[in-house]
PDB file of N, CA and C in Angstrom:
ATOM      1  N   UNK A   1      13.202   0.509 -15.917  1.00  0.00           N
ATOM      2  CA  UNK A   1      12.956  -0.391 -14.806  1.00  0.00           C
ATOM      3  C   UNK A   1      14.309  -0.817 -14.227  1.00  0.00           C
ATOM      4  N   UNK A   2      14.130  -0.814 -12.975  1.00  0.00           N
ATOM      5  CA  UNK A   2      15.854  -0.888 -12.544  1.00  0.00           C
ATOM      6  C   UNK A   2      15.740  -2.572 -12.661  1.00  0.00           C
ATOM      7  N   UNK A   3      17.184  -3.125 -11.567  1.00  0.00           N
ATOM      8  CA  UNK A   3      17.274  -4.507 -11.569  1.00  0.00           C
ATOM      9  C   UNK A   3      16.454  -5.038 -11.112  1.00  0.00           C
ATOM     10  N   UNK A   4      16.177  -4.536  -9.460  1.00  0.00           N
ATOM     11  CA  UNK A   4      15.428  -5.600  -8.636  1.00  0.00           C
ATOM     12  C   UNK A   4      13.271  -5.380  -9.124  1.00  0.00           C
ATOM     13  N   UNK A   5      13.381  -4.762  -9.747  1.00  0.00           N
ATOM     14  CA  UNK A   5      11.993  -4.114 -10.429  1.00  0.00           C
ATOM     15  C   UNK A   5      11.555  -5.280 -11.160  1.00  0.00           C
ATOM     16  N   UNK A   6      12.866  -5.332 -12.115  1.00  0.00           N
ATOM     17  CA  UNK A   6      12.726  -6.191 -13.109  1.00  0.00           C
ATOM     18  C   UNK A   6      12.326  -7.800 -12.521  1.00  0.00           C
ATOM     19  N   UNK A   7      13.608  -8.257 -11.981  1.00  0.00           N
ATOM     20  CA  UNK A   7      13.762  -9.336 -11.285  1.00  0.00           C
ATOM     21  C   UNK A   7      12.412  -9.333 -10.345  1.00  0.00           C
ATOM     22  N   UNK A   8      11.576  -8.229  -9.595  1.00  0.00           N
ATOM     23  CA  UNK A   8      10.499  -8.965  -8.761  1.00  0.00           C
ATOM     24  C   UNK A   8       9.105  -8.724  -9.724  1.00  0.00           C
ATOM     25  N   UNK A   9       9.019  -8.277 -11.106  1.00  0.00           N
ATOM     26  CA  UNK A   9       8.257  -8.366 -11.957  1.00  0.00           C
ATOM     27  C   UNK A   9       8.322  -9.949 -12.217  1.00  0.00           C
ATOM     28  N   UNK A  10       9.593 -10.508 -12.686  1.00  0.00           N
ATOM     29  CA  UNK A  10       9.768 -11.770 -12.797  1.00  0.00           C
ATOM     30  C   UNK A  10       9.771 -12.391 -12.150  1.00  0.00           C
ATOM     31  N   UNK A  11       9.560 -12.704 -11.013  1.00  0.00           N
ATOM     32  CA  UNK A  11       8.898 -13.141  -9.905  1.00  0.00           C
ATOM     33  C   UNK A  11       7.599 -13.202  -9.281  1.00  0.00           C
ATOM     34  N   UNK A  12       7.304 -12.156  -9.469  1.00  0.00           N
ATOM     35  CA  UNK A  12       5.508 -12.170  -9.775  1.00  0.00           C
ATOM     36  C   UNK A  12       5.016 -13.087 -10.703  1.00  0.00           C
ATOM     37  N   UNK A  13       5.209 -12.792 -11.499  1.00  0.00           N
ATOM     38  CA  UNK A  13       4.787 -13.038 -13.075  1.00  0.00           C
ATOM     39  C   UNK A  13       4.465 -14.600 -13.264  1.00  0.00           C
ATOM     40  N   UNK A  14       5.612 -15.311 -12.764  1.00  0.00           N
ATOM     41  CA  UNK A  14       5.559 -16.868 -12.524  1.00  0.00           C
ATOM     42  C   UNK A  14       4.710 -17.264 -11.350  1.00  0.00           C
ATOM     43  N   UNK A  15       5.514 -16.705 -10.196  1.00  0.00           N
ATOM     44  CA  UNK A  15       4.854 -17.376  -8.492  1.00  0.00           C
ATOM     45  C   UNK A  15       3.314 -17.283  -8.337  1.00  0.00           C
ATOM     46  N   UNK A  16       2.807 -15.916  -8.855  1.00  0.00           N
ATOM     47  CA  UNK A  16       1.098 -15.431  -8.521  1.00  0.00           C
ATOM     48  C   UNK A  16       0.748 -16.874  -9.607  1.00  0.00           C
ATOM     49  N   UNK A  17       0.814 -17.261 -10.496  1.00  0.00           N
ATOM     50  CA  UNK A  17       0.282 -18.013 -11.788  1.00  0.00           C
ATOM     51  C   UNK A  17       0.431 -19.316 -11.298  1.00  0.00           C
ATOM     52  N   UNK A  18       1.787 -20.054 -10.567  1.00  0.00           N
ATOM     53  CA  UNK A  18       2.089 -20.872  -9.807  1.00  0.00           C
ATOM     54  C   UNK A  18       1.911 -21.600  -8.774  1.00  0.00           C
ATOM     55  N   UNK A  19       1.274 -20.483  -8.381  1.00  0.00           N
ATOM     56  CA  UNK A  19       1.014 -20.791  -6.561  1.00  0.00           C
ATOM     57  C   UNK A  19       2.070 -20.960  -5.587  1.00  0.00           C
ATOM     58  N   UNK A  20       3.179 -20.529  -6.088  1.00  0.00           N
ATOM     59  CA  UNK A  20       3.867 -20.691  -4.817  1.00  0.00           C
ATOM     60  C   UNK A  20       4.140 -19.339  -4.112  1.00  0.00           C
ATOM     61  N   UNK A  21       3.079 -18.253  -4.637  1.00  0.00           N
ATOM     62  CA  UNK A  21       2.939 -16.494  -3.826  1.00  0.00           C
ATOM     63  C   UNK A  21       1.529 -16.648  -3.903  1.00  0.00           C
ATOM     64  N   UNK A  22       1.847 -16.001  -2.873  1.00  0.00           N
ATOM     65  CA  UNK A  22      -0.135 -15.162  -2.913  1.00  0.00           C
ATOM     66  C   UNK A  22      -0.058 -13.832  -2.179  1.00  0.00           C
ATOM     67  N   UNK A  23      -0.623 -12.788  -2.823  1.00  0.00           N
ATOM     68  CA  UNK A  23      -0.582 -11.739  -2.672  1.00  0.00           C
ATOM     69  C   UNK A  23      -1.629 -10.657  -2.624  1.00  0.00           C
ATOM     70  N   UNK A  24      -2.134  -9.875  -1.086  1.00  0.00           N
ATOM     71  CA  UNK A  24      -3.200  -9.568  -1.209  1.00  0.00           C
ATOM     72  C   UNK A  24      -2.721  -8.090  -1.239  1.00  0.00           C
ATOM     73  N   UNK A  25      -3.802  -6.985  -2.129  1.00  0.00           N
ATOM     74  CA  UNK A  25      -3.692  -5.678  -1.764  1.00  0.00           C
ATOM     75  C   UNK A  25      -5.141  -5.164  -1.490  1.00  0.00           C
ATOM     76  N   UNK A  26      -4.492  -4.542   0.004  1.00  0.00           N
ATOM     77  CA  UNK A  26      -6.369  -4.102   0.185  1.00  0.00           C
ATOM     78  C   UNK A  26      -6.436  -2.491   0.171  1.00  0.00           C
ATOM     79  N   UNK A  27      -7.573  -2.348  -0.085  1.00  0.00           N
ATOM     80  CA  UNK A  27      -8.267  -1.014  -0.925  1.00  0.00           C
ATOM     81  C   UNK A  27      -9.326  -0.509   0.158  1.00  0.00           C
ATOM     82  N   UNK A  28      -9.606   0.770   0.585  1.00  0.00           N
ATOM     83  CA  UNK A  28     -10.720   1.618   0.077  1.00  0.00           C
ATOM     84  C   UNK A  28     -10.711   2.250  -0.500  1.00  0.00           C
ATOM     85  N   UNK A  29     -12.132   1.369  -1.482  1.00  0.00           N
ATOM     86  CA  UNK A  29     -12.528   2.161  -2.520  1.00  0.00           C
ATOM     87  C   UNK A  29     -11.445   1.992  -3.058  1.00  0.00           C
ATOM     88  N   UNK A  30     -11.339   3.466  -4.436  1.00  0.00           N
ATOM     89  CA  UNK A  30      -9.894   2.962  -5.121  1.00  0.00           C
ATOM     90  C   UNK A  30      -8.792   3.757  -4.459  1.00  0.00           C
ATOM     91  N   UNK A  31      -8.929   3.322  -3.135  1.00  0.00           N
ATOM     92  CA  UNK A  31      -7.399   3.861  -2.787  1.00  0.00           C
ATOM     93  C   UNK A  31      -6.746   2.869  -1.614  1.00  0.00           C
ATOM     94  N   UNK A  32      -5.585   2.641  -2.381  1.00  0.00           N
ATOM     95  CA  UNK A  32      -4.523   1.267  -2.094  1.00  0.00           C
ATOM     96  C   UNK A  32      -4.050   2.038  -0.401  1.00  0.00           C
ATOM     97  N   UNK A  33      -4.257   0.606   0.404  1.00  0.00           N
ATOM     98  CA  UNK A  33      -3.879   1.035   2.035  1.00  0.00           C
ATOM     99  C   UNK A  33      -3.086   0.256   2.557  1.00  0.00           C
ATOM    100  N   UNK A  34      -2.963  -1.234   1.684  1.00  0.00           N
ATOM    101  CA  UNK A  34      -1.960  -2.060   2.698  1.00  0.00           C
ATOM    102  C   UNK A  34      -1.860  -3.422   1.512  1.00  0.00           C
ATOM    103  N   UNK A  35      -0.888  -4.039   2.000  1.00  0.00           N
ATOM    104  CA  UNK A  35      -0.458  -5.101   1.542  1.00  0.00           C
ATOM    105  C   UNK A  35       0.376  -6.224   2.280  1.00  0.00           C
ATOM    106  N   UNK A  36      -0.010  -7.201   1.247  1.00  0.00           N
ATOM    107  CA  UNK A  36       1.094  -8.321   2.578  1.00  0.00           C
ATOM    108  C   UNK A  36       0.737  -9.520   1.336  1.00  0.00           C
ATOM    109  N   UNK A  37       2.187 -10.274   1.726  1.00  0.00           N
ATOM    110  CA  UNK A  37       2.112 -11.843   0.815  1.00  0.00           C
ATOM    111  C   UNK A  37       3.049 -12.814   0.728  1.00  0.00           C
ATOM    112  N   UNK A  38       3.100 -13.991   0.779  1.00  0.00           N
ATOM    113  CA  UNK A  38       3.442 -15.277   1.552  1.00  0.00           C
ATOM    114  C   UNK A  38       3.745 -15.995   0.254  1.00  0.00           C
ATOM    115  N   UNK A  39       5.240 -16.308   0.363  1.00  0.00           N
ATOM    116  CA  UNK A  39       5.742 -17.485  -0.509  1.00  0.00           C
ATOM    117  C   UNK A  39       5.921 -18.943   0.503  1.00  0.00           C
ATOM    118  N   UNK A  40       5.887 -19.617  -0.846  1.00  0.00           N
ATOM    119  CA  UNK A  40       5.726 -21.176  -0.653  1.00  0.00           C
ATOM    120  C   UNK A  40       6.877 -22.190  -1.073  1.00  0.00           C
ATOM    121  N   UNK A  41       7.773 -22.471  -0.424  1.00  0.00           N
ATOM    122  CA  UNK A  41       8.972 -23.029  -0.693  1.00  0.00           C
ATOM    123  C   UNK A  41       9.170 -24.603  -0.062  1.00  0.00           C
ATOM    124  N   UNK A  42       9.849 -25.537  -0.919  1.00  0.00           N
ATOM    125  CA  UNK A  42      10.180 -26.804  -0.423  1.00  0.00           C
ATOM    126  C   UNK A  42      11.574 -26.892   0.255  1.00  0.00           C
ATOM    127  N   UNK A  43      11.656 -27.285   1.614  1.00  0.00           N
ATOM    128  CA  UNK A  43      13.231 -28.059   2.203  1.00  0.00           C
ATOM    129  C   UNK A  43      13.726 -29.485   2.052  1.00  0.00           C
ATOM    130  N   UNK A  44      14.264 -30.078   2.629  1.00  0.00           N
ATOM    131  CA  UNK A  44      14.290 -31.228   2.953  1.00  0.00           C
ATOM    132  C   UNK A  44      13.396 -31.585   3.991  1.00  0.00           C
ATOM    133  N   UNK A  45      12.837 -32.754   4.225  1.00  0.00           N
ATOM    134  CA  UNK A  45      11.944 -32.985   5.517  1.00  0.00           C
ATOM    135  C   UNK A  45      12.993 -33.297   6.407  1.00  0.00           C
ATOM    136  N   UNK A  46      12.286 -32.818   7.510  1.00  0.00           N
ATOM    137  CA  UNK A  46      13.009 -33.321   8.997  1.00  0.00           C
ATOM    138  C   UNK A  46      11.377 -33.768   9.654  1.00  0.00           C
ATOM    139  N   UNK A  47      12.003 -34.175  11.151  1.00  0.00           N
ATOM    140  CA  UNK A  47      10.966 -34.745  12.176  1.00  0.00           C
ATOM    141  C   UNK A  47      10.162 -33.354  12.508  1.00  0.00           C
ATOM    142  N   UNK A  48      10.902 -32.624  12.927  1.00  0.00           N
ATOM    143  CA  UNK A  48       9.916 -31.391  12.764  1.00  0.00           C
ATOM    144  C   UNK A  48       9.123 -31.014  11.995  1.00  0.00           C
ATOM    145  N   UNK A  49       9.347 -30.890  10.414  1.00  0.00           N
ATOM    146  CA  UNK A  49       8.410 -30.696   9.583  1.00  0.00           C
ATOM    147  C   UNK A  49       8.311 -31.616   8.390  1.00  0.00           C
ATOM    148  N   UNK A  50       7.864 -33.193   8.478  1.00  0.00           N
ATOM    149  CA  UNK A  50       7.916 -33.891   7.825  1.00  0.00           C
ATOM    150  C   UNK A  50       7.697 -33.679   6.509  1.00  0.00           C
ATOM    151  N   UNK A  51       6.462 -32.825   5.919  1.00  0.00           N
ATOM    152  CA  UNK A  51       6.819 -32.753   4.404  1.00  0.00           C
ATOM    153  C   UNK A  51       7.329 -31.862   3.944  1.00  0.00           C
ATOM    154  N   UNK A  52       8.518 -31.429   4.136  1.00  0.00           N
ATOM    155  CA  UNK A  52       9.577 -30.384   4.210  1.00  0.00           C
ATOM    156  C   UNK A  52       9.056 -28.983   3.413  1.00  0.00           C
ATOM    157  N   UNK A  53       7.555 -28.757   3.383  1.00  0.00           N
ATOM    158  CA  UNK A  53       6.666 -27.397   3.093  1.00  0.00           C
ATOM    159  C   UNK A  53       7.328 -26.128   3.816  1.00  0.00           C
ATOM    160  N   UNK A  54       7.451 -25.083   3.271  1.00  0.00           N
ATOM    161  CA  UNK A  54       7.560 -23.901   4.416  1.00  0.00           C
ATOM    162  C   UNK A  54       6.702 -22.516   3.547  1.00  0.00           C
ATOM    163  N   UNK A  55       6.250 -21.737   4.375  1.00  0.00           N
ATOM    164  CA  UNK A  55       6.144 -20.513   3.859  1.00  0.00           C
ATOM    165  C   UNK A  55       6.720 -19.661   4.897  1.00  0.00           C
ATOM    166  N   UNK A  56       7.155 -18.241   3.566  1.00  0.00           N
ATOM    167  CA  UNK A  56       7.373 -16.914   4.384  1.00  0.00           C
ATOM    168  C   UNK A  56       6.748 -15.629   4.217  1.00  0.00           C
ATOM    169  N   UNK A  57       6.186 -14.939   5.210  1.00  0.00           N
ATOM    170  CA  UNK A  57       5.206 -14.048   5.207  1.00  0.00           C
ATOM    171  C   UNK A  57       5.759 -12.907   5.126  1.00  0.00           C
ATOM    172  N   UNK A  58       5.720 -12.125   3.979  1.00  0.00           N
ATOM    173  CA  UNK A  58       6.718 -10.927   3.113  1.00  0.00           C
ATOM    174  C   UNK A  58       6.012  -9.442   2.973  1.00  0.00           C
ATOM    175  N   UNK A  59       6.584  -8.739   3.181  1.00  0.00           N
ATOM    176  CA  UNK A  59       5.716  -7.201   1.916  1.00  0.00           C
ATOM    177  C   UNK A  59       4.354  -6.869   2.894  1.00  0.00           C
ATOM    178  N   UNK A  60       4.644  -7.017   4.168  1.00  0.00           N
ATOM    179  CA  UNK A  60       3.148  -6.209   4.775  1.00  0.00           C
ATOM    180  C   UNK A  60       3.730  -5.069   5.131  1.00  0.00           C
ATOM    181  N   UNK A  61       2.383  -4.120   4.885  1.00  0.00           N
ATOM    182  CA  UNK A  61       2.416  -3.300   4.421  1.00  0.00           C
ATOM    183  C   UNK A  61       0.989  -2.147   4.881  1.00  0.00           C
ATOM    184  N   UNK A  62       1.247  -1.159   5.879  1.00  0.00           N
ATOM    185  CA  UNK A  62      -0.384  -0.517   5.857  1.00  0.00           C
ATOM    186  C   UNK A  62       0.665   0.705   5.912  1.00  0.00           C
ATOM    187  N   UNK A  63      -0.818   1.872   4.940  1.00  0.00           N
ATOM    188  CA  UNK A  63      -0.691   3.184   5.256  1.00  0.00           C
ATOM    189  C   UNK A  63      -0.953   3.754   6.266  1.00  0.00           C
ATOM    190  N   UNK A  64       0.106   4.806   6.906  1.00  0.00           N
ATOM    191  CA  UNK A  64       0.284   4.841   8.240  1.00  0.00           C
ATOM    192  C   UNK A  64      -1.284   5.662   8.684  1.00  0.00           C
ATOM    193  N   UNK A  65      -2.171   6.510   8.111  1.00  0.00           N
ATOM    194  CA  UNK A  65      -3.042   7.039   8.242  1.00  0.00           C
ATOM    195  C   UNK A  65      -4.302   5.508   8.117  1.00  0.00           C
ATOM    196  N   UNK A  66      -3.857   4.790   8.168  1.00  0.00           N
ATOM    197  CA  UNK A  66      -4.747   3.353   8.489  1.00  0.00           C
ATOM    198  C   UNK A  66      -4.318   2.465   9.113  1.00  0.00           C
ATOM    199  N   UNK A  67      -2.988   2.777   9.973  1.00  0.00           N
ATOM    200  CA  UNK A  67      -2.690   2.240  10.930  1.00  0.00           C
ATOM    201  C   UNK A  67      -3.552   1.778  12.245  1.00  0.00           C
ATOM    202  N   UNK A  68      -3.303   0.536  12.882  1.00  0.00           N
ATOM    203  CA  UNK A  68      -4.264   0.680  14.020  1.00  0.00           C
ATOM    204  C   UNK A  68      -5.659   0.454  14.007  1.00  0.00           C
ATOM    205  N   UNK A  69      -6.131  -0.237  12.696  1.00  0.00           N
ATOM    206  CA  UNK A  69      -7.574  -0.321  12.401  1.00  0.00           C
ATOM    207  C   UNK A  69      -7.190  -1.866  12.194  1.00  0.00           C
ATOM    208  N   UNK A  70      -6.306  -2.659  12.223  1.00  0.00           N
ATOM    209  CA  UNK A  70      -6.891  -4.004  12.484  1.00  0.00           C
ATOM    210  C   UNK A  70      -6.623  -4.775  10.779  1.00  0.00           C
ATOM    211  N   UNK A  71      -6.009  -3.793   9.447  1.00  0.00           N
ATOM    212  CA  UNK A  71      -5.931  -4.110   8.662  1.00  0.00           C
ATOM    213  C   UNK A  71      -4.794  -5.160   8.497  1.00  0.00           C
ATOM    214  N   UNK A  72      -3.539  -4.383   9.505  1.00  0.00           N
ATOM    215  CA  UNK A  72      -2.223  -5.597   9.019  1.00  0.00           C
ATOM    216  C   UNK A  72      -2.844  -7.121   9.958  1.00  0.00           C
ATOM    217  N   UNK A  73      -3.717  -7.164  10.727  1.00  0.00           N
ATOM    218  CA  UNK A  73      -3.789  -8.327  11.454  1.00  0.00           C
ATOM    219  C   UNK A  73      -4.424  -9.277  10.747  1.00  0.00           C
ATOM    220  N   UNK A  74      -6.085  -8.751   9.867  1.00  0.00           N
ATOM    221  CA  UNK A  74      -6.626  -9.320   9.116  1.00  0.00           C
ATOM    222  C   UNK A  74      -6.121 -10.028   7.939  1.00  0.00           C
ATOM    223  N   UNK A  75      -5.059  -8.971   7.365  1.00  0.00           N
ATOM    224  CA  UNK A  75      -4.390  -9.226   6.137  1.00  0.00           C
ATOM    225  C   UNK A  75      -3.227 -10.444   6.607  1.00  0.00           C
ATOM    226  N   UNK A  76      -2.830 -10.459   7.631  1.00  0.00           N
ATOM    227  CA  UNK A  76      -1.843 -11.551   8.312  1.00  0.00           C
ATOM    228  C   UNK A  76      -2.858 -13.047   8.348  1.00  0.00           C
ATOM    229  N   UNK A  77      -3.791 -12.566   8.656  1.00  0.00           N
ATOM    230  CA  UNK A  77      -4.859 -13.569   9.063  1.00  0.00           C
ATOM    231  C   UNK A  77      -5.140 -14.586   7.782  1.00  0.00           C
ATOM    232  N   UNK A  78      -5.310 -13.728   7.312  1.00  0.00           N
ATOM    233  CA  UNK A  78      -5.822 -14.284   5.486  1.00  0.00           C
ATOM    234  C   UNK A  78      -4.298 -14.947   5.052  1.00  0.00           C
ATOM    235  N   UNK A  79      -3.424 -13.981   5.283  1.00  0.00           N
ATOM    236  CA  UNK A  79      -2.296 -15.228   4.722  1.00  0.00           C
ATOM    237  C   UNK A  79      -1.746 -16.435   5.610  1.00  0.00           C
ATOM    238  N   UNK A  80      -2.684 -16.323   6.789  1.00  0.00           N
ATOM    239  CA  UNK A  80      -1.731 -17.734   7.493  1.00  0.00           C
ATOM    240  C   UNK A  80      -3.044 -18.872   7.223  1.00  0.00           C
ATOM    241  N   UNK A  81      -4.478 -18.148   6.719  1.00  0.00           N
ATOM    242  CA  UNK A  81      -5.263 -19.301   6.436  1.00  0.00           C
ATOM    243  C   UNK A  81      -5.185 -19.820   5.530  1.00  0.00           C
ATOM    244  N   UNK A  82      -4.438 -18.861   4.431  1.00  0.00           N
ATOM    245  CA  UNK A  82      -4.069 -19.539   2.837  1.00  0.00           C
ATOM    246  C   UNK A  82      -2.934 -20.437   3.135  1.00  0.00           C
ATOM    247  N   UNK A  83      -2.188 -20.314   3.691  1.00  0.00           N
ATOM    248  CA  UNK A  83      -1.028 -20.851   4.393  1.00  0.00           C
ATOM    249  C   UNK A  83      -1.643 -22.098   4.903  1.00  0.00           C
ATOM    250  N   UNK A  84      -2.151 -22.945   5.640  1.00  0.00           N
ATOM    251  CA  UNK A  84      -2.818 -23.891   6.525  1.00  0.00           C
ATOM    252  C   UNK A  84      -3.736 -24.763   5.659  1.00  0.00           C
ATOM    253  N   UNK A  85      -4.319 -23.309   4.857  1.00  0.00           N
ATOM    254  CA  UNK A  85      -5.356 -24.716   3.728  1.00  0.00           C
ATOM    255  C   UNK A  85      -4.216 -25.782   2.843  1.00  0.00           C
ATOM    256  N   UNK A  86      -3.404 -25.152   2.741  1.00  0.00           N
ATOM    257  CA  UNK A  86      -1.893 -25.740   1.413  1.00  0.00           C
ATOM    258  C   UNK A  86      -1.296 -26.850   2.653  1.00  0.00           C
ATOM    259  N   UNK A  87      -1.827 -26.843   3.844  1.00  0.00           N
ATOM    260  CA  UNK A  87      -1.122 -28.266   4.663  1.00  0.00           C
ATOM    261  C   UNK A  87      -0.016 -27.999   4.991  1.00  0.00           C
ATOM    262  N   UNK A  88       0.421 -26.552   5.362  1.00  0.00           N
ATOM    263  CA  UNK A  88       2.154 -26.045   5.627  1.00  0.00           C
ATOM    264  C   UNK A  88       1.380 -25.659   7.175  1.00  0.00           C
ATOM    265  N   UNK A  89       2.504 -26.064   7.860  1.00  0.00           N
ATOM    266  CA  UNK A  89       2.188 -25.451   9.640  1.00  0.00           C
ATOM    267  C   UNK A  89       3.259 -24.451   9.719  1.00  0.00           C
ATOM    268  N   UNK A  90       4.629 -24.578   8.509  1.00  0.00           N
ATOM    269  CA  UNK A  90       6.045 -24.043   9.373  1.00  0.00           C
ATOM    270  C   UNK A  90       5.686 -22.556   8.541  1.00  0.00           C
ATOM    271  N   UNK A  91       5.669 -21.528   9.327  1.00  0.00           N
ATOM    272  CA  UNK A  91       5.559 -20.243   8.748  1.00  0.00           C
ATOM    273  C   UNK A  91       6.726 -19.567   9.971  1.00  0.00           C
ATOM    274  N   UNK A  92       7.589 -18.553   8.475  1.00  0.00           N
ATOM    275  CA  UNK A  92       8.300 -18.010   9.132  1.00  0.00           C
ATOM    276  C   UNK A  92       8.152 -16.490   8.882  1.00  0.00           C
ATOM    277  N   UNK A  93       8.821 -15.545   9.165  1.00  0.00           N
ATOM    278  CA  UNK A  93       9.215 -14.051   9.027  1.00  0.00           C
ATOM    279  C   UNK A  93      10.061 -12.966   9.232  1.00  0.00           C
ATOM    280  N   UNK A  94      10.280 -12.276   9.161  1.00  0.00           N
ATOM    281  CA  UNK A  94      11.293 -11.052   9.549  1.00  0.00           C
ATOM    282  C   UNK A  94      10.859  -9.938  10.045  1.00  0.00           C
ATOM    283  N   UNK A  95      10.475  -9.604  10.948  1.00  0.00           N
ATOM    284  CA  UNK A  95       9.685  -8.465  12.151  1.00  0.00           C
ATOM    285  C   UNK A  95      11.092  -7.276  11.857  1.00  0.00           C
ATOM    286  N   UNK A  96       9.985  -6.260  11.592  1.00  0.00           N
ATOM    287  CA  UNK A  96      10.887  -5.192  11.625  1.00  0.00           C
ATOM    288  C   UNK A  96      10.183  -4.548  13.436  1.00  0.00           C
ATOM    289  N   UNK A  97      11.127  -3.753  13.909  1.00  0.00           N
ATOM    290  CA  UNK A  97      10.479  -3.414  15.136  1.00  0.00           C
ATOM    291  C   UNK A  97       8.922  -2.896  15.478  1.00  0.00           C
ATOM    292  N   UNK A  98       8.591  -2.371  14.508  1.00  0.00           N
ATOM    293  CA  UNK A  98       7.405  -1.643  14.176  1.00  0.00           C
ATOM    294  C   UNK A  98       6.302  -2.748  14.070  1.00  0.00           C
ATOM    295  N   UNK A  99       6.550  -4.053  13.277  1.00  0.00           N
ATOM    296  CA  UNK A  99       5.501  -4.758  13.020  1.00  0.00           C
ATOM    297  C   UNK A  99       5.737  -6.150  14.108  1.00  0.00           C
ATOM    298  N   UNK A 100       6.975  -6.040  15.051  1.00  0.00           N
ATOM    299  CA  UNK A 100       6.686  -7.030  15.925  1.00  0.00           C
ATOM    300  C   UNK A 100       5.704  -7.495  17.126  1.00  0.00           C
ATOM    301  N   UNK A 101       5.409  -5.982  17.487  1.00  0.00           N
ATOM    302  CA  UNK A 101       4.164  -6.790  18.287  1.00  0.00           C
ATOM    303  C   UNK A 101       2.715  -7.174  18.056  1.00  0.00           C
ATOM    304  N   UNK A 102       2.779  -6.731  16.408  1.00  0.00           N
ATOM    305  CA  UNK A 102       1.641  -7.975  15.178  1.00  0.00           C
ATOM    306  C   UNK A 102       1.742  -8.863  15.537  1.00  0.00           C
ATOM    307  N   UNK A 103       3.271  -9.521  14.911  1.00  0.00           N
ATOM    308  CA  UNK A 103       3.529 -10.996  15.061  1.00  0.00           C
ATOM    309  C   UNK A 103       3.500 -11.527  16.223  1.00  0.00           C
ATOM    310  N   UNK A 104       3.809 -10.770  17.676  1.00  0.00           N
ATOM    311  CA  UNK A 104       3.513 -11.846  18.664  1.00  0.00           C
ATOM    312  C   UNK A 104       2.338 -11.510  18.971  1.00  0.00           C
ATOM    313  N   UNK A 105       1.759 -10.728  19.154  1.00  0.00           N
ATOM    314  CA  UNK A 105       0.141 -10.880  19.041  1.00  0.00           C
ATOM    315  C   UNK A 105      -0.788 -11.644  18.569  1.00  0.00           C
ATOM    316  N   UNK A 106      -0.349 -12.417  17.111  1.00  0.00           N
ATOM    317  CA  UNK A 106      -0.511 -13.708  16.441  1.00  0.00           C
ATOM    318  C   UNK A 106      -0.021 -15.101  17.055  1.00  0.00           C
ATOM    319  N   UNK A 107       1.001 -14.962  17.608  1.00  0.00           N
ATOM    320  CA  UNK A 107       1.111 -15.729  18.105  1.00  0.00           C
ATOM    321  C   UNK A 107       2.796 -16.529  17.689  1.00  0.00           C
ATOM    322  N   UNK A 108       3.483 -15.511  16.714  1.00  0.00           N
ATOM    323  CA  UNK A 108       4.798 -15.481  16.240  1.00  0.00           C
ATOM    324  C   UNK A 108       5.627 -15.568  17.500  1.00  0.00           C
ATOM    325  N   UNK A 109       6.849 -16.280  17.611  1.00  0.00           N
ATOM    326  CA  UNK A 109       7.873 -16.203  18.887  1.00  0.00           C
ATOM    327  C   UNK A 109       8.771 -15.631  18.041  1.00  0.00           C
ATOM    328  N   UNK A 110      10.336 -15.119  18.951  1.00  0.00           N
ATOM    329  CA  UNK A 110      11.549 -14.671  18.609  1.00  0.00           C
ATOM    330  C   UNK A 110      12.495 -15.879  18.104  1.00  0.00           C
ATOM    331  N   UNK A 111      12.562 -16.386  17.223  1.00  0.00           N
ATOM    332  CA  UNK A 111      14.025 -17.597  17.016  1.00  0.00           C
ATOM    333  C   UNK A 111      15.571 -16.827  17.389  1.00  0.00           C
ATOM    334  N   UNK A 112      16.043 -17.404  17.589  1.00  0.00           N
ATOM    335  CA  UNK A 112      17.608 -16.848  17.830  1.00  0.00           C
ATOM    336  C   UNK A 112      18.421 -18.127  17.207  1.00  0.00           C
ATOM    337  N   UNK A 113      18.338 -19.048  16.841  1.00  0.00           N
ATOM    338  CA  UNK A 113      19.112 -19.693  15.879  1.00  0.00           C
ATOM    339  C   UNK A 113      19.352 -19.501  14.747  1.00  0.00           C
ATOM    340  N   UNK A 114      18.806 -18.610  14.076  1.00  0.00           N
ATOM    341  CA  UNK A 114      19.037 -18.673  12.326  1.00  0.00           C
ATOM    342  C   UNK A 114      19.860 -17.446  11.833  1.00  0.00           C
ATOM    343  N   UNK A 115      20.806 -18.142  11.185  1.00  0.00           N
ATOM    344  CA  UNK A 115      21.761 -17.633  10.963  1.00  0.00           C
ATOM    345  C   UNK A 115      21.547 -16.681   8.996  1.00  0.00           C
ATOM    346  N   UNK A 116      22.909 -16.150   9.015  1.00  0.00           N
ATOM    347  CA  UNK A 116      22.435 -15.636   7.296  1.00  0.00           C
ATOM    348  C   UNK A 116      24.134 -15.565   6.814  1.00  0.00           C
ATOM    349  N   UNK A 117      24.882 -15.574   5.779  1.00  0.00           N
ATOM    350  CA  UNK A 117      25.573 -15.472   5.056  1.00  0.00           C
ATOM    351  C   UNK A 117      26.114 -14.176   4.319  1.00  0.00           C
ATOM    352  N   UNK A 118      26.109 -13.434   4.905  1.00  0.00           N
ATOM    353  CA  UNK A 118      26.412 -12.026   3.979  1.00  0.00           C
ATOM    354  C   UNK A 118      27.394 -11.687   3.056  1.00  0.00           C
ATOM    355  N   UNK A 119      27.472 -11.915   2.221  1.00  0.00           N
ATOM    356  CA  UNK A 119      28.762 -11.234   0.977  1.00  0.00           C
ATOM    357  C   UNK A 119      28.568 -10.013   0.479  1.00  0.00           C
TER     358      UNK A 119
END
């Protein structure tokens, strides 16, 4: 098992048991077609998001021969309602080009403020 294998075994392992992941994989029948799943993290509160809740919507995922059937939207769907029941409004993400016009189709905008740290 390499590093990051290991390390997101151990990450599973706690967060799914925890609740601060939820993680759906959907199937026909027994054959795996897509995936997608949403961590649950605390900030500091601000006025914007007073109880400083956030989630981020991670790991979606459809087989390209099931592309276009409505699976990544549903599966988005399900995680922003699991998302909303937990009392979090601030949901964020990382759009690769391919899955951005999901997200604004949902109703996701472009941020241009957020920055990252690279070493």
């Amino acid at each position: 098992m390499s590093e990051v294998e290991k390390h997101s075994y151990d990450y599973y392992k706690k967060a799914l048991c925890d609740g601060t992941h939820i993680a759906y994989l959907i199937f026909d029948g027994n054959c795996f077609v897509g995936t997608g799943g949403v961590s649950f993290f605390q900030v500091m509160p601000t006025y914007h998001n007073p109880s400083g809740k956030k989630a981020y919507i991670m790991n979606m995922y459809t087989r390209p021969d099931y592309r276009r059937k409505g699976i990544a939207y549903k599966t988005l769907d399900m995680l922003i309602n699991d998302t909303k029941c937990k009392g979090i409004t601030s949901i964020s993400l990382e759009a690769t080009a391919m899955g951005r016009p999901l997200y604004e189709k949902y109703g996701f905008v472009k941020m241009n403020d957020e920055m990252e740290l690279l070493e």
